[in-house]
Protein backbone atom coordinates (compact mmCIF):
# COMPACT_ATOMS: atom_id res chain seq x y z
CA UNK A 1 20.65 12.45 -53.69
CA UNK A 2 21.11 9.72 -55.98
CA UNK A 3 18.32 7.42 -56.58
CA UNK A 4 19.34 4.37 -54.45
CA UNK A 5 18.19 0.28 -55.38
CA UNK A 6 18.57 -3.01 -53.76
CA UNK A 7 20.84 -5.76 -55.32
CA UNK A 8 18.79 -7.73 -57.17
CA UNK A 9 17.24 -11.16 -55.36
CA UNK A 10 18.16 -9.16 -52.20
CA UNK A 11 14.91 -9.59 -49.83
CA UNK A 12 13.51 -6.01 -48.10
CA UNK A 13 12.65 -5.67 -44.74
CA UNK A 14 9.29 -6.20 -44.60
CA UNK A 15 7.36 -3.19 -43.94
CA UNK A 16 4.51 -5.90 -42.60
CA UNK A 17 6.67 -7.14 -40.12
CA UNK A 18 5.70 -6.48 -36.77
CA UNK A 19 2.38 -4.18 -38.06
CA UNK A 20 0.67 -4.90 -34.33
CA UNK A 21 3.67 -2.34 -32.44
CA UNK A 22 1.97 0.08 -30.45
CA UNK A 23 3.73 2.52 -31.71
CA UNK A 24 2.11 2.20 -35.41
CA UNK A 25 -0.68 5.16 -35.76
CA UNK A 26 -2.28 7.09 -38.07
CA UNK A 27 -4.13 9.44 -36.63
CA UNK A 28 -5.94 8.22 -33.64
CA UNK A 29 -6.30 5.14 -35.21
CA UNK A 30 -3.20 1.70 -34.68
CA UNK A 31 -2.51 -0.62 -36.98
CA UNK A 32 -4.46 -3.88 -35.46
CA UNK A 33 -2.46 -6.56 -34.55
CA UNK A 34 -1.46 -9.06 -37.55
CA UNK A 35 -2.28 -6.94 -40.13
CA UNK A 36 -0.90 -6.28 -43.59
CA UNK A 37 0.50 -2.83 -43.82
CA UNK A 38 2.29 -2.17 -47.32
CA UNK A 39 5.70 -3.21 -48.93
CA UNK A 40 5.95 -0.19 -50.99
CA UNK A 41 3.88 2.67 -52.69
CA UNK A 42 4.33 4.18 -55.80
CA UNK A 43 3.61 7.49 -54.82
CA UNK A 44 3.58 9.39 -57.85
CA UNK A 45 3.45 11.35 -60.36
CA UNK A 46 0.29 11.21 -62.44
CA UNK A 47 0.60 11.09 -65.79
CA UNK A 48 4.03 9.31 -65.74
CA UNK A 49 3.47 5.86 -66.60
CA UNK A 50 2.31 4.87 -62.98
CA UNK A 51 -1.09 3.20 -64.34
CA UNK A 52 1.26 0.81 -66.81
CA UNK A 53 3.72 0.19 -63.65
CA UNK A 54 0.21 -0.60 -61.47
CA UNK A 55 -0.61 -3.35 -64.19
CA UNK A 56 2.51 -4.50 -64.26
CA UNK A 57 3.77 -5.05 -61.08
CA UNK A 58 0.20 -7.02 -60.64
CA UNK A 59 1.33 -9.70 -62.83
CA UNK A 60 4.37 -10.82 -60.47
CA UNK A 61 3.37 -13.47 -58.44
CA UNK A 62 5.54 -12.18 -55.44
CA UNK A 63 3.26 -8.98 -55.51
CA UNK A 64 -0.26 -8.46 -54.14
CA UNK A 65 -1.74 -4.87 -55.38
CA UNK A 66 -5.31 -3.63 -54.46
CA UNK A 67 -7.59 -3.40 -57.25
CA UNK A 68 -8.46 0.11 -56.37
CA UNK A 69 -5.56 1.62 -57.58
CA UNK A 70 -5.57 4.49 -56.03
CA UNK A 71 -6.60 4.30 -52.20
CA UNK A 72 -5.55 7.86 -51.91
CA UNK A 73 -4.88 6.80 -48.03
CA UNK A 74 -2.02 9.39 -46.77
CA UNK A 75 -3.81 12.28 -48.77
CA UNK A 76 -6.99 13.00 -47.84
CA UNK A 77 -6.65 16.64 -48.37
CA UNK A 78 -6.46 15.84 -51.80
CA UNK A 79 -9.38 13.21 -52.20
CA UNK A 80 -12.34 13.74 -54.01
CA UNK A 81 -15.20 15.98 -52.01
CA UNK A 82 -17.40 14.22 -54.07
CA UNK A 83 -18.90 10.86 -53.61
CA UNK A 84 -19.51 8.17 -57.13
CA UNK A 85 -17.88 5.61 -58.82
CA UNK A 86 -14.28 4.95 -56.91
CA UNK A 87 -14.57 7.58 -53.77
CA UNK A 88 -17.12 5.62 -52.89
CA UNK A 89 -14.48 2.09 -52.52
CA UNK A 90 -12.03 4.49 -51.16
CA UNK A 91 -11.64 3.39 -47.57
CA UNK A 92 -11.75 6.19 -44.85
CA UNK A 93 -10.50 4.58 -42.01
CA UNK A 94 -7.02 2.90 -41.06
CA UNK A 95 -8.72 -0.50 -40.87
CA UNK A 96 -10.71 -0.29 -43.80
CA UNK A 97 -7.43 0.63 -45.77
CA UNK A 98 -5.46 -2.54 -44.68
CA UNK A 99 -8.56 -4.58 -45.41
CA UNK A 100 -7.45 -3.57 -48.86
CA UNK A 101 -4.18 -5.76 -48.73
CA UNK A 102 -5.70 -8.35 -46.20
CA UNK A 103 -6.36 -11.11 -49.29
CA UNK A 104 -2.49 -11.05 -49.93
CA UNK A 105 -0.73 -14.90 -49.65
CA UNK A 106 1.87 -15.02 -47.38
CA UNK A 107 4.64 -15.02 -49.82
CA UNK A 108 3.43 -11.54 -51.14
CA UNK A 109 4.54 -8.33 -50.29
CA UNK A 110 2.30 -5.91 -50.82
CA UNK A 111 1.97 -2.30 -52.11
CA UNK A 112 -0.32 -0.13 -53.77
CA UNK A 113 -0.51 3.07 -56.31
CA UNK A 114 -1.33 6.70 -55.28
CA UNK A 115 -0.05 9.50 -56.88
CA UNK A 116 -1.31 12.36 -55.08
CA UNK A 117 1.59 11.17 -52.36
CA UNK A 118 3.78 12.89 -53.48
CA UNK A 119 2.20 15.92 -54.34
CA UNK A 120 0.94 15.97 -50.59
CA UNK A 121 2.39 17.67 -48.20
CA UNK A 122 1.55 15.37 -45.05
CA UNK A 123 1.49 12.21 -46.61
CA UNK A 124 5.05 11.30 -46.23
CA UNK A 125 4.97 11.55 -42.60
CA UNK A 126 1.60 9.58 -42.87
CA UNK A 127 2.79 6.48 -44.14
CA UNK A 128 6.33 6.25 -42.14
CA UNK A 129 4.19 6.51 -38.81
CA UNK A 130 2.16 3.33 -40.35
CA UNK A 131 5.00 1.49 -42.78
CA UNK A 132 8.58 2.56 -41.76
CA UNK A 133 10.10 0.19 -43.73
CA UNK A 134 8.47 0.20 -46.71
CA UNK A 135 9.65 1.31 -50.02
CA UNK A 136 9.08 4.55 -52.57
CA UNK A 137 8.80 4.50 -56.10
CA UNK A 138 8.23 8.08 -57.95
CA UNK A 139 8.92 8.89 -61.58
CA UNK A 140 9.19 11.98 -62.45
CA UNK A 141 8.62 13.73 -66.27
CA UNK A 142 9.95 16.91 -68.23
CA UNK A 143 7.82 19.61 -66.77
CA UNK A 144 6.23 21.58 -69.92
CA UNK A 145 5.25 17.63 -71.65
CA UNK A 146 3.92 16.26 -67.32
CA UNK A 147 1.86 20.25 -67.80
CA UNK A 148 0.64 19.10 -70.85
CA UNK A 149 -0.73 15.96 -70.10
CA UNK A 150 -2.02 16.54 -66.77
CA UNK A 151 -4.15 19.54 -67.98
CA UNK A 152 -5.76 17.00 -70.23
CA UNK A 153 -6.09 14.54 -67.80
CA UNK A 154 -7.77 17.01 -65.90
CA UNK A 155 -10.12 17.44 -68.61
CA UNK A 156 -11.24 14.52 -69.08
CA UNK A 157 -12.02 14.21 -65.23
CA UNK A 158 -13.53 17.10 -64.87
CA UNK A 159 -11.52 18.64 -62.34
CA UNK A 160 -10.59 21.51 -64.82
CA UNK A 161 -12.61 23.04 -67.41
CA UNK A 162 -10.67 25.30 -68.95
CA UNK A 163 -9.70 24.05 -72.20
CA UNK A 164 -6.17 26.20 -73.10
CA UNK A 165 -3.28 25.64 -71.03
CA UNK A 166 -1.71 28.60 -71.17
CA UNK A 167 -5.03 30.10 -69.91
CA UNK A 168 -5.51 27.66 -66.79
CA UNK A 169 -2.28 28.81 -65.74
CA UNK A 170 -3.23 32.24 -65.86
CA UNK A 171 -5.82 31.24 -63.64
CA UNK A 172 -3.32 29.82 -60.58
CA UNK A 173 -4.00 33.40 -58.52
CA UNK A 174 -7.26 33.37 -58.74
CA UNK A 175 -8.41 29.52 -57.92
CA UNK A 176 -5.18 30.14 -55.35
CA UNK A 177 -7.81 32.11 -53.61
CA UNK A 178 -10.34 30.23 -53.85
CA UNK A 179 -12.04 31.94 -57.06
CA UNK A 180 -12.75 30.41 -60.68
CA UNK A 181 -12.86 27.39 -59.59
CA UNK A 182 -15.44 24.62 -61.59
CA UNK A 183 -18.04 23.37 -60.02
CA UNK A 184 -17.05 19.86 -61.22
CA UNK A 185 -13.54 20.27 -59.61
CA UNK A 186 -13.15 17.69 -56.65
CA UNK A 187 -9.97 18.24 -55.67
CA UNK A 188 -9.76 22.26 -56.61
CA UNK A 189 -5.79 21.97 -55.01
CA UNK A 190 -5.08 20.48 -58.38
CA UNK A 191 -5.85 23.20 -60.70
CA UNK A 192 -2.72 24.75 -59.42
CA UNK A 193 -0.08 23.31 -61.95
CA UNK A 194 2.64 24.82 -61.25
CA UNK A 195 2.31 23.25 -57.43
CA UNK A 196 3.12 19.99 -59.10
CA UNK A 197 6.71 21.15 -60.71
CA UNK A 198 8.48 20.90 -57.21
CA UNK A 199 10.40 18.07 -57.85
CA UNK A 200 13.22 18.11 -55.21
CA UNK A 201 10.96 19.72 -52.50
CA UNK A 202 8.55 16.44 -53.21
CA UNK A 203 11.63 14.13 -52.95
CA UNK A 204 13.00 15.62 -49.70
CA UNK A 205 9.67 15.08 -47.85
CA UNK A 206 10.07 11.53 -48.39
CA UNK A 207 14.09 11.47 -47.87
CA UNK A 208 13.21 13.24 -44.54
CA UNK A 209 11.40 10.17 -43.07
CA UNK A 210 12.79 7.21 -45.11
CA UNK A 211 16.79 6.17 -46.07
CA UNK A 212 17.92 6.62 -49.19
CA UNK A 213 18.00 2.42 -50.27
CA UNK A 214 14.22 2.71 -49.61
CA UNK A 215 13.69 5.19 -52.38
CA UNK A 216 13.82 5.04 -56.15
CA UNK A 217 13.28 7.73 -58.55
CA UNK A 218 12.44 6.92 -62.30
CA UNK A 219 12.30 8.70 -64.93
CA UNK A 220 9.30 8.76 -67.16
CA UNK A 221 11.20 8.62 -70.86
CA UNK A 222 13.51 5.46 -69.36
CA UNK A 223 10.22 4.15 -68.70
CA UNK A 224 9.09 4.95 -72.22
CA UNK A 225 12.02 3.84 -74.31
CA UNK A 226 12.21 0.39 -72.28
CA UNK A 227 9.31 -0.73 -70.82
CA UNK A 228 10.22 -3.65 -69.42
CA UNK A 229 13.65 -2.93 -68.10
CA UNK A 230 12.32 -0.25 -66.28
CA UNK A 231 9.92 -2.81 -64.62
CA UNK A 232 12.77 -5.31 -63.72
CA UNK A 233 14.67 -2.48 -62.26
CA UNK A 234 11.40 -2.26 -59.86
CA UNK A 235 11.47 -5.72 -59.17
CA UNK A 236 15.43 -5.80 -58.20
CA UNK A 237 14.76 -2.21 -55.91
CA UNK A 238 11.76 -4.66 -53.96
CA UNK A 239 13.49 -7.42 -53.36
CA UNK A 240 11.47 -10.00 -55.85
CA UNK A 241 12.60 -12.27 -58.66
CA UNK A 242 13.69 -9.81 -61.06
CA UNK A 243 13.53 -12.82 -64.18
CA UNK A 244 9.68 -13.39 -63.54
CA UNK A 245 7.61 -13.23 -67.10
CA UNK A 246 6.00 -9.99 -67.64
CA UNK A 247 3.72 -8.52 -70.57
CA UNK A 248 3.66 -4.68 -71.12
CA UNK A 249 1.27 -2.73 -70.70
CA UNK A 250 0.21 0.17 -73.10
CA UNK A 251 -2.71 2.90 -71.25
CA UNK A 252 -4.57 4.78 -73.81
CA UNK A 253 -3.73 7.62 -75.56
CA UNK A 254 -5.54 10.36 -74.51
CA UNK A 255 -7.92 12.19 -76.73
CA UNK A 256 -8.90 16.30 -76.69
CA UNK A 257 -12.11 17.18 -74.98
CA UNK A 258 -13.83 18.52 -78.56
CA UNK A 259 -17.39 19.51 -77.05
CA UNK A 260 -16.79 20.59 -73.02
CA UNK A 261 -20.94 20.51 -72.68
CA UNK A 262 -21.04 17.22 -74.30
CA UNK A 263 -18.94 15.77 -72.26
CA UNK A 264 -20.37 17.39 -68.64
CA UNK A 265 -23.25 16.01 -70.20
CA UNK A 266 -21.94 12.33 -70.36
CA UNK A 267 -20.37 12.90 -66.99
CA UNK A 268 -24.15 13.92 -65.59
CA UNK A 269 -25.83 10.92 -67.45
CA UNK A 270 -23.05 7.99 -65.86
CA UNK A 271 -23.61 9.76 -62.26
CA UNK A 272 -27.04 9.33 -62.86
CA UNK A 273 -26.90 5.77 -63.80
CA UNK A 274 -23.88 4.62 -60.65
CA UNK A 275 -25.78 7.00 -58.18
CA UNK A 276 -29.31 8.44 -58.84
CA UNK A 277 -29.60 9.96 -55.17
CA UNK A 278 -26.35 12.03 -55.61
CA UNK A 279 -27.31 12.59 -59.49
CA UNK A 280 -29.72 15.60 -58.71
CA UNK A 281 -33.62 15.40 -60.41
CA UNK A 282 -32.20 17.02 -63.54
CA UNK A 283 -29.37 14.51 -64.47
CA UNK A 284 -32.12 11.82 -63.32
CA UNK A 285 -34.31 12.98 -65.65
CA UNK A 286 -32.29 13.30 -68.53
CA UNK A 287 -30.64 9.64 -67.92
CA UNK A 288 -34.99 8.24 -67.79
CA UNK A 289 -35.31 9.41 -70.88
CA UNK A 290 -32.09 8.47 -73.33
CA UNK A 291 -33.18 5.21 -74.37
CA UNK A 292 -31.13 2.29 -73.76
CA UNK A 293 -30.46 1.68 -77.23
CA UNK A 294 -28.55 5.17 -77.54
CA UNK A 295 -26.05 3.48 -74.99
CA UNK A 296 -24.67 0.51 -76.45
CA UNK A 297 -21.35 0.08 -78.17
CA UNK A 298 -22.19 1.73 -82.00
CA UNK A 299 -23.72 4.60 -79.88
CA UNK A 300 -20.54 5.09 -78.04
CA UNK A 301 -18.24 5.11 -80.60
CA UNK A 302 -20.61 7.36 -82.40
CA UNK A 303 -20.52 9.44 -79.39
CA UNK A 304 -16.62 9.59 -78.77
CA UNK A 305 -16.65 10.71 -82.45
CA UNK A 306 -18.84 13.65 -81.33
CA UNK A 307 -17.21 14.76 -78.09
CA UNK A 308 -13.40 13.67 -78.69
CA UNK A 309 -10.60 13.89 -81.05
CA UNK A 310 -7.40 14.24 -81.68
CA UNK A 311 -4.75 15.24 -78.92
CA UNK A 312 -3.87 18.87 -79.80
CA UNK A 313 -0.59 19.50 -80.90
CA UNK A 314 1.80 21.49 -77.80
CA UNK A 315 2.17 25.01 -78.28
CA UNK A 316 5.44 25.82 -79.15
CA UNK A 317 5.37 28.95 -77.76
CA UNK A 318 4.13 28.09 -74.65
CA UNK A 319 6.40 25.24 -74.10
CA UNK A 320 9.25 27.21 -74.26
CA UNK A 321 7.99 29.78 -71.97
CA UNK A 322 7.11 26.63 -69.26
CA UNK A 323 10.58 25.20 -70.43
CA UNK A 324 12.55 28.54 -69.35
CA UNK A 325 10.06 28.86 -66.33
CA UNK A 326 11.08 25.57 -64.84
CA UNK A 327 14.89 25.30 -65.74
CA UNK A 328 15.92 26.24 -62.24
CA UNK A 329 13.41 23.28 -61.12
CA UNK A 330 15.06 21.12 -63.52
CA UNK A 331 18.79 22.16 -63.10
CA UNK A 332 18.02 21.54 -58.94
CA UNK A 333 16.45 17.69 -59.69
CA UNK A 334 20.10 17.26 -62.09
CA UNK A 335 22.11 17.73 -58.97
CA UNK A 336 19.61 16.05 -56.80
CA UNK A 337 19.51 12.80 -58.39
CA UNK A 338 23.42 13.21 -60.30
CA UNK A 339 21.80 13.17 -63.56
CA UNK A 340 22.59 15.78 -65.72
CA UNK A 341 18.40 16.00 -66.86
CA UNK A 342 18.95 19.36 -68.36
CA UNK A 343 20.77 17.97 -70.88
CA UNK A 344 18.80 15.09 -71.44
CA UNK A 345 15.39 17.23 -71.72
CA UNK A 346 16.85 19.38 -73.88
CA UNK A 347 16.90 22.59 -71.34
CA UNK A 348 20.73 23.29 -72.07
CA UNK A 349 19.51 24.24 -75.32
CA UNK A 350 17.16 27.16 -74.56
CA UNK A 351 17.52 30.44 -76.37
């Protein structure tokens, strides 16, 4: 399937219209009469610029986002089992989540930003049985470089701590099972990587409950290499002025995790300072007795000097082995989408 857009200037059907039907429910729960229910999602991936298209669709006036930006809704298999800092915004119940998009003006639409959509299973069906109409943006990255990234992302949020790639993939039977699995990791379901590269069978849950014209698929290096057209070409697919002045957005470069302990170690002293109760008496402890002065900004930097540094450079060898791994994956997206990707990711050059 080829990624389908809407003229630009030409209006959507509003996803909100009508939200009171009977027939809207999620769950057990219906979509009170009135309410907002969303535009469009951008439903994934992680890792592929959907932070910088958050920020930016945010500046359009037409738009209303949440400022959590990921409610995590339609996948709460894959929310956090832990409680702190944003799980504990996250709303857990249908009205709670449209609460979310309730301070919208009327000449809004509204959407909001969750990548684990598309890696879920259920949430497709989820959100046509609440927003029928509304529209889906994913972008989608070369596997081996997404692998790369999201195993540092993972990192730094303590869902994984293994530090070597190639190892944590090893790993995939055993946490498959339920075994090796950190203690830290709140959504264990994402230490299995290779779960992630299923491009077209992601796609085709969503083309199975919404049209083609209500779906667009990006790709992450178009996204990349022109920031801003990219955006516009968002703007056109939803239906809002196309023209309307927008500043990019840069998210920060990621850093390696140099000291793994260190870093638990910050992650034990911030719990202890958002939540004490869920901190335990040990990170409570330690967070009574770092003086204050040891957390302002000199200390920090001094810190990030300590515990951080330099993105490691990608294994050559194991790229190439995830590169020859996923060809079939990427040679099945080409023909998907009608875009010849292998070419343009370099996989028609493998030896």
């Amino acid at each position: 399937m080829a990624s389908m857009e809407a003229p630009a200037g030409q209006e959507i059907s509003g996803a909100s219209a009508g939200a009171g039907a009977a027939s809207r429910e999620a769950g057990d729960e219906r979509v009170p009469a009135g309410a907002r229910v969303p535009d469009f999602f951008i439903v994934g991936h992680s890792k592929c610029g959907t932070s910088a298209l958050y920020a930016m669709l945010t500046q359009h006036p037409q738009i209303f986002m949440p400022e959590i930006k990921e409610p995590r809704f339609f996948a709460p298999e894959l929310r956090s089992r832990f409680r702190g800092g944003d799980s504990d915004r996250r709303p857990d119940t249908l009205a709670g989540y449209l609460d979310l998009f309730a301070p919208a003006g009327p000449d809004q639409i509204v959407g909001e930003a969750s990548p684990s959509y598309l890696r879920s299973r259920e949430a497709a069906g989820r959100i046509a049985a609440v927003a029928p109409g509304a529209r889906m943006v994913a972008i989608l990255r070369e596997p081996a470089s997404f692998l790369r990234s999201f195993h540092l992302q993972s990192l730094h949020n303590h869902i994984e701590t293994e530090p070597d790639l190639r190892r944590a993939l090893e790993l995939e039977p055993e946490r498959r099972a339920g075994r090796s699995i950190p203690e830290t990791s709140h959504v264990p379901a994402t230490l299995l990587y290779s779960d992630h590269v299923r491009y077209v069978d992601q796609l085709r849950r969503f083309e199975e409950h919404f049209p083609p014209e209500q779906i667009l698929v990006l790709i992450y290096d178009d996204f990349r290499s022109d920031n801003e057209a990219t955006v516009r070409r968002v703007f056109a697919f939803l239906g809002v002025d196309p023209q309307a002045p927008i500043a990019a957005v840069e998210t920060e470069t990621l850093e390696s995790v140099r000291s793994p302990r260190m870093h638990r170690l910050a992650r034990r002293l911030r719990l202890a300072e958002r939540n004490p109760d869920a901190a335990g008496l040990p990170a409570r402890a330690l967070g009574a007795v770092v003086p204050g002065r040891l957390r302002g900004d000199r200390a920090r930097a001094l810190w990030r000097r300590v515990v951080y540094g330099r993105p490691p450079h990608a294994d050559p060898e194991l790229t190439l082995e995830l590169r020859r791994r996923f060809k079939p994956e990427v040679q099945a997206l080409s023909a998907h989408l009608g875009r010849d990707l292998v070419a343009e990711w370099g996989y028609d050059r493998l030896d």
